[in-house]
Protein backbone atom coordinates (compact mmCIF):
# COMPACT_ATOMS: atom_id res chain seq x y z
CA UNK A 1 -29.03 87.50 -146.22
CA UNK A 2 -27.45 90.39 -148.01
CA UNK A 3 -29.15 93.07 -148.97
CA UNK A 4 -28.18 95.15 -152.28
CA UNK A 5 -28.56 98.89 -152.43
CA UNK A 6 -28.68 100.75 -156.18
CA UNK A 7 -26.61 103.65 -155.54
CA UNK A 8 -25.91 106.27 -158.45
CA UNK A 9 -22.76 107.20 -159.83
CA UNK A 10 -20.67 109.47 -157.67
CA UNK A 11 -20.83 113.60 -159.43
CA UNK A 12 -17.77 114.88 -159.64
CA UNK A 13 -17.83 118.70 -158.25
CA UNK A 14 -17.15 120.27 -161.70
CA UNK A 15 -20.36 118.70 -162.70
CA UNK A 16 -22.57 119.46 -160.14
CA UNK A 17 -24.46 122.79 -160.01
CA UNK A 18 -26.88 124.95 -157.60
CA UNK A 19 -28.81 126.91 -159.58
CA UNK A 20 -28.86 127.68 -163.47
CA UNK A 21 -27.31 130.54 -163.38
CA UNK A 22 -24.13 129.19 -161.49
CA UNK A 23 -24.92 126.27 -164.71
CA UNK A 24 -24.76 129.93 -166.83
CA UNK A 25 -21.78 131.55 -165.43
CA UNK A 26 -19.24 128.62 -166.13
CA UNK A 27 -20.14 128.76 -170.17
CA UNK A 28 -17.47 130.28 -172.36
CA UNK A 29 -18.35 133.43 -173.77
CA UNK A 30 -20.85 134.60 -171.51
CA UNK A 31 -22.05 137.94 -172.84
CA UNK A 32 -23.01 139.68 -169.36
CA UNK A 33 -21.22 139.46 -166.33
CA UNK A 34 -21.93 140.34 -162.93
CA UNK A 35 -25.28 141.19 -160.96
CA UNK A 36 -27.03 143.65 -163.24
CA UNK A 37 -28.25 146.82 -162.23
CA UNK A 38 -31.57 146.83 -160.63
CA UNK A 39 -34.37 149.66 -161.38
CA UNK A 40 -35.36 151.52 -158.40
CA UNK A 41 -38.18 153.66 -157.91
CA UNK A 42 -38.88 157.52 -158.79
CA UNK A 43 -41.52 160.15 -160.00
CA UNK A 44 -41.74 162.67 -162.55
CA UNK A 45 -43.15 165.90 -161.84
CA UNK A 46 -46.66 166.68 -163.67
CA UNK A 47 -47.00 162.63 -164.43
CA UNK A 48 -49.07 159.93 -162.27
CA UNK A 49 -47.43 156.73 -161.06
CA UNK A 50 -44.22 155.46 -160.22
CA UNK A 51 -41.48 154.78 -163.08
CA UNK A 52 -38.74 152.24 -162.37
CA UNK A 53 -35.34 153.63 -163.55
CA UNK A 54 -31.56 153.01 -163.59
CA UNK A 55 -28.95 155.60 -164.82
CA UNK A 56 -25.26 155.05 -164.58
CA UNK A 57 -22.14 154.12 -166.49
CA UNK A 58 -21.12 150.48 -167.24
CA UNK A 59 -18.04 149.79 -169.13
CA UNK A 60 -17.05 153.08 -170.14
CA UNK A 61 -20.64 154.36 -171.46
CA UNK A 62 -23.51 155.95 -169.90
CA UNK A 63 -27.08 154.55 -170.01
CA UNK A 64 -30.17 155.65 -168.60
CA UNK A 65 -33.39 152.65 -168.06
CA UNK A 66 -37.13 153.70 -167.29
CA UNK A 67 -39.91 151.24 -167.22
CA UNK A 68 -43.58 152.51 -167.03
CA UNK A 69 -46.75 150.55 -167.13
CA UNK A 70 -44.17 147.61 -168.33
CA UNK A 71 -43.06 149.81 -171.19
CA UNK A 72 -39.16 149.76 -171.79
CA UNK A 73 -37.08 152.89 -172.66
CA UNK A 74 -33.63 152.38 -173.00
CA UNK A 75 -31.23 155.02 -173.90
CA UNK A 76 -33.80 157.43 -174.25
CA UNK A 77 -35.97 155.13 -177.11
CA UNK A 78 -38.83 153.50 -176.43
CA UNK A 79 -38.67 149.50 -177.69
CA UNK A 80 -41.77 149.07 -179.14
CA UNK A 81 -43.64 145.40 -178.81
CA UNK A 82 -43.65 145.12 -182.13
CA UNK A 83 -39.75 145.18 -182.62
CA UNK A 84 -39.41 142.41 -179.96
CA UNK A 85 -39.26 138.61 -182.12
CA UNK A 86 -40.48 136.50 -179.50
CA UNK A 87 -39.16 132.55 -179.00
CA UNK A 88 -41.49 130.17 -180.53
CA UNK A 89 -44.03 129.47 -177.81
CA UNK A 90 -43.19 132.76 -176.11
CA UNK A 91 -45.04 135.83 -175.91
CA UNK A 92 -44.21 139.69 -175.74
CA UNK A 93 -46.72 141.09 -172.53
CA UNK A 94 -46.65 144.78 -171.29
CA UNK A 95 -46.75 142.93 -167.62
CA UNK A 96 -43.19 140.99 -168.10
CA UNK A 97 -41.00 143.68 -166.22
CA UNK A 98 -41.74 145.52 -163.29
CA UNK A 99 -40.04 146.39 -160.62
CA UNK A 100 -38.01 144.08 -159.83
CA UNK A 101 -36.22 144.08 -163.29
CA UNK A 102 -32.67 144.22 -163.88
CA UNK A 103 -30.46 145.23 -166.57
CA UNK A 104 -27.16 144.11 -168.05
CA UNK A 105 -24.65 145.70 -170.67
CA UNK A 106 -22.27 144.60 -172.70
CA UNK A 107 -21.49 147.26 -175.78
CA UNK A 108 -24.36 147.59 -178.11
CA UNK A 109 -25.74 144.95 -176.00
CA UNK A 110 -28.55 144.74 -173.30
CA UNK A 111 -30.65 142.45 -171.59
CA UNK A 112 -33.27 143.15 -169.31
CA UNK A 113 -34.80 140.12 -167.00
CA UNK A 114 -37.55 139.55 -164.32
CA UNK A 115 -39.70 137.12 -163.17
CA UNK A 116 -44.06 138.33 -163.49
CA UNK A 117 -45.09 139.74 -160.34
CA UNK A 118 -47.86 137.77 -160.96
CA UNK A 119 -45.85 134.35 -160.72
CA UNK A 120 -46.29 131.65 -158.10
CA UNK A 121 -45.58 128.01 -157.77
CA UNK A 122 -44.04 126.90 -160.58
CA UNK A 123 -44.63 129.56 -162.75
CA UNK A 124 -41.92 131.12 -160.55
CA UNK A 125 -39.57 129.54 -162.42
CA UNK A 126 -40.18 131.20 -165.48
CA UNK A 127 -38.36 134.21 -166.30
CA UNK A 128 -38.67 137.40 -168.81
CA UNK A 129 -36.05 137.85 -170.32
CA UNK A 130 -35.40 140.73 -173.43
CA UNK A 131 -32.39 140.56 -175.21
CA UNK A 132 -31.62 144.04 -177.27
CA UNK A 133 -28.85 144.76 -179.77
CA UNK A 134 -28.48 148.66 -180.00
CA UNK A 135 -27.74 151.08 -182.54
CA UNK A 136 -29.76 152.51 -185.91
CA UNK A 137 -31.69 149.46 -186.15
CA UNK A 138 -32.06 148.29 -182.94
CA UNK A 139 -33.70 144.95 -182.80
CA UNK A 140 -34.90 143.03 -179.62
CA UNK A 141 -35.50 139.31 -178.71
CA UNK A 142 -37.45 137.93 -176.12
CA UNK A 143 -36.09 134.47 -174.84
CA UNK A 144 -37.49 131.50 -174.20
CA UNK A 145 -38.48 131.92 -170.50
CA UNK A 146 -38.02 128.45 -168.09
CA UNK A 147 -34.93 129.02 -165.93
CA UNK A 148 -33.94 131.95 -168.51
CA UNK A 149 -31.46 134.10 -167.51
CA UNK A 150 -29.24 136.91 -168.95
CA UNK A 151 -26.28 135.46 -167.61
CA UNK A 152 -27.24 132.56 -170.06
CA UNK A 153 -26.71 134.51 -172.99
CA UNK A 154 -22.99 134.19 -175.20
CA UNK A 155 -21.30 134.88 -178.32
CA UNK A 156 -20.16 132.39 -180.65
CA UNK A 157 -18.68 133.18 -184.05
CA UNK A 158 -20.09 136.64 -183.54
CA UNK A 159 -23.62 135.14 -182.71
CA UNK A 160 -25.59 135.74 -179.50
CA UNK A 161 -26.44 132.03 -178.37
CA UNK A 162 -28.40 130.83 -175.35
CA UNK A 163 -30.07 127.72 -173.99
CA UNK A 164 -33.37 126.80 -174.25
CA UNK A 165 -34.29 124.66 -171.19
CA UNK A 166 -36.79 121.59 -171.27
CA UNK A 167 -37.88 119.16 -168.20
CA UNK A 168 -36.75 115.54 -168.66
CA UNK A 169 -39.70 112.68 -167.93
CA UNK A 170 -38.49 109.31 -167.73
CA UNK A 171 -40.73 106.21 -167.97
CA UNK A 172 -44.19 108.36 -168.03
CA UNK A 173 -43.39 109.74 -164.63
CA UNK A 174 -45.37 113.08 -164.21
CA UNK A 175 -42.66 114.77 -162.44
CA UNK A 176 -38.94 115.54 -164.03
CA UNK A 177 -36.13 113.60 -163.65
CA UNK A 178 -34.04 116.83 -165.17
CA UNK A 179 -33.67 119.03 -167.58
CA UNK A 180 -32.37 119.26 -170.98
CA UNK A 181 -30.56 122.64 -172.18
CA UNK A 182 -30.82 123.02 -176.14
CA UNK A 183 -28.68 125.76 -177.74
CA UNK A 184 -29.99 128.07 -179.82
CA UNK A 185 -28.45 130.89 -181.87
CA UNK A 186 -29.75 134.23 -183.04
CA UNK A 187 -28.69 134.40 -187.12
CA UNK A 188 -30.42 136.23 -189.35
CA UNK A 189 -32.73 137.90 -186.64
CA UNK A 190 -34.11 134.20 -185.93
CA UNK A 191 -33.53 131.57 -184.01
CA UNK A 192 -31.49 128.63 -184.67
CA UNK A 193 -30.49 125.07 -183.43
CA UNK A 194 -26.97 124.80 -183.32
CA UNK A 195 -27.32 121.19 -182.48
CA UNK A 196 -25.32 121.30 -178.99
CA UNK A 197 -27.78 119.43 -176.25
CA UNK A 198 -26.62 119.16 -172.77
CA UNK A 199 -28.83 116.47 -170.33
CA UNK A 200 -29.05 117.17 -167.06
CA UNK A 201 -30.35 115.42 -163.93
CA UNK A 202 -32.05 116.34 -160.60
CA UNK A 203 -29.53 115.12 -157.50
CA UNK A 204 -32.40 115.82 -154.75
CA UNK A 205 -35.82 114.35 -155.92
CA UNK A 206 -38.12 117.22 -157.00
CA UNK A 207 -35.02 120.09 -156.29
CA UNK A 208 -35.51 121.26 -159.47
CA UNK A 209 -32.52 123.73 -158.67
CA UNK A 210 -29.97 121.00 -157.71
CA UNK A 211 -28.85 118.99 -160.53
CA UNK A 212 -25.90 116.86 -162.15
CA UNK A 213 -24.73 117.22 -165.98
């Protein structure tokens, strides 16, 4: 008697990714490279509480970050809440960023990302991330936030672009079989569908980190 065993197609390595951001970092025309700059700790005299700073130089320029009570000032201006145009479904909260926050820069560019202190479980895999575009009008984004990244964010035909990331059910199952990473670009100060979809599936059961394009 022979038994017959369903095995799935072999993954080539090129297609096989650990992680989204490793998934991020092998787009073409990433914005942001690198690990960011993470905010660290510090007190101002005459004020209550801790602030959570970074000042430095990336790419030629100096920049200074402070983040108190979850409010963001970058290069010396505040980015008020109701400059950020949040991702359908998304919402701007003062309790997105915190300490462990970290920036990125890329010219006029910056993107600030963390996960809510107050995420666990799956809501861990949810991210903050605040995309900001610099200079007399400076205008802010926040993304859409499962797997979100900044590393996720590129440039196309002088657009910023970025994916937004659903689960994949298959045949009513409650749990995902994969994702599905729609691209979206900012025009206009919205967001668009640029009509590039990319399925992906899980390799490793409910690894929701370990999948296959």
């Amino acid at each position: 008697m022979w038994i017959v065993f369903c095995l799935p197609l072999t993954v080539q390595a090129g297609d096989l990714f650990y992680g989204y951001e490793a998934y991020y970092t092998m787009q073409p025309g990433r914005l942001f490279s690198g690990n960011g700059h993470d905010l660290e700790p510090f007190s101002e005299v005459g004020t209550d509480g801790v602030i959570f700073g970074w000042r430095g130089r990336d790419a030629g320029w100096s920049h200074t970050v402070e983040l108190r009570d979850g409010r963001i000032k970058l290069d010396g201006k505040i980015l008020s809440e109701r400059t950020v145009k949040a991702f359908p479904g998304a919402s701007v909260y003062a309790g997105d960023l915190d300490r462990s926050s970290v920036v990125f820069f890329a010219g006029t560019w910056a993107c600030i990302e963390d996960t809510p202190p107050s995420a666990s479980g799956t809501a861990a895999r949810h991210k903050s991330v605040y995309l900001i575009k610099q200079g007399k009008q400076r205008q802010a984004w926040k993304l859409p936030t499962l797997f979100a990244s900044c590393l996720g964010v590129r440039m196309k035909a002088g657009q910023p672009t970025f994916d937004k990331v659903e689960y994949r059910y298959q045949n009513g199952n409650d749990a995902p079989v994969g994702v599905t990473f729609i691209e979206y670009a900012i025009k206009g100060g919205g967001f668009v569908e640029t009509g590039i979809v990319r399925n992906a599936t899980f390799v490793e059961g409910d690894n929701v980190y370990k999948f296959a394009l």
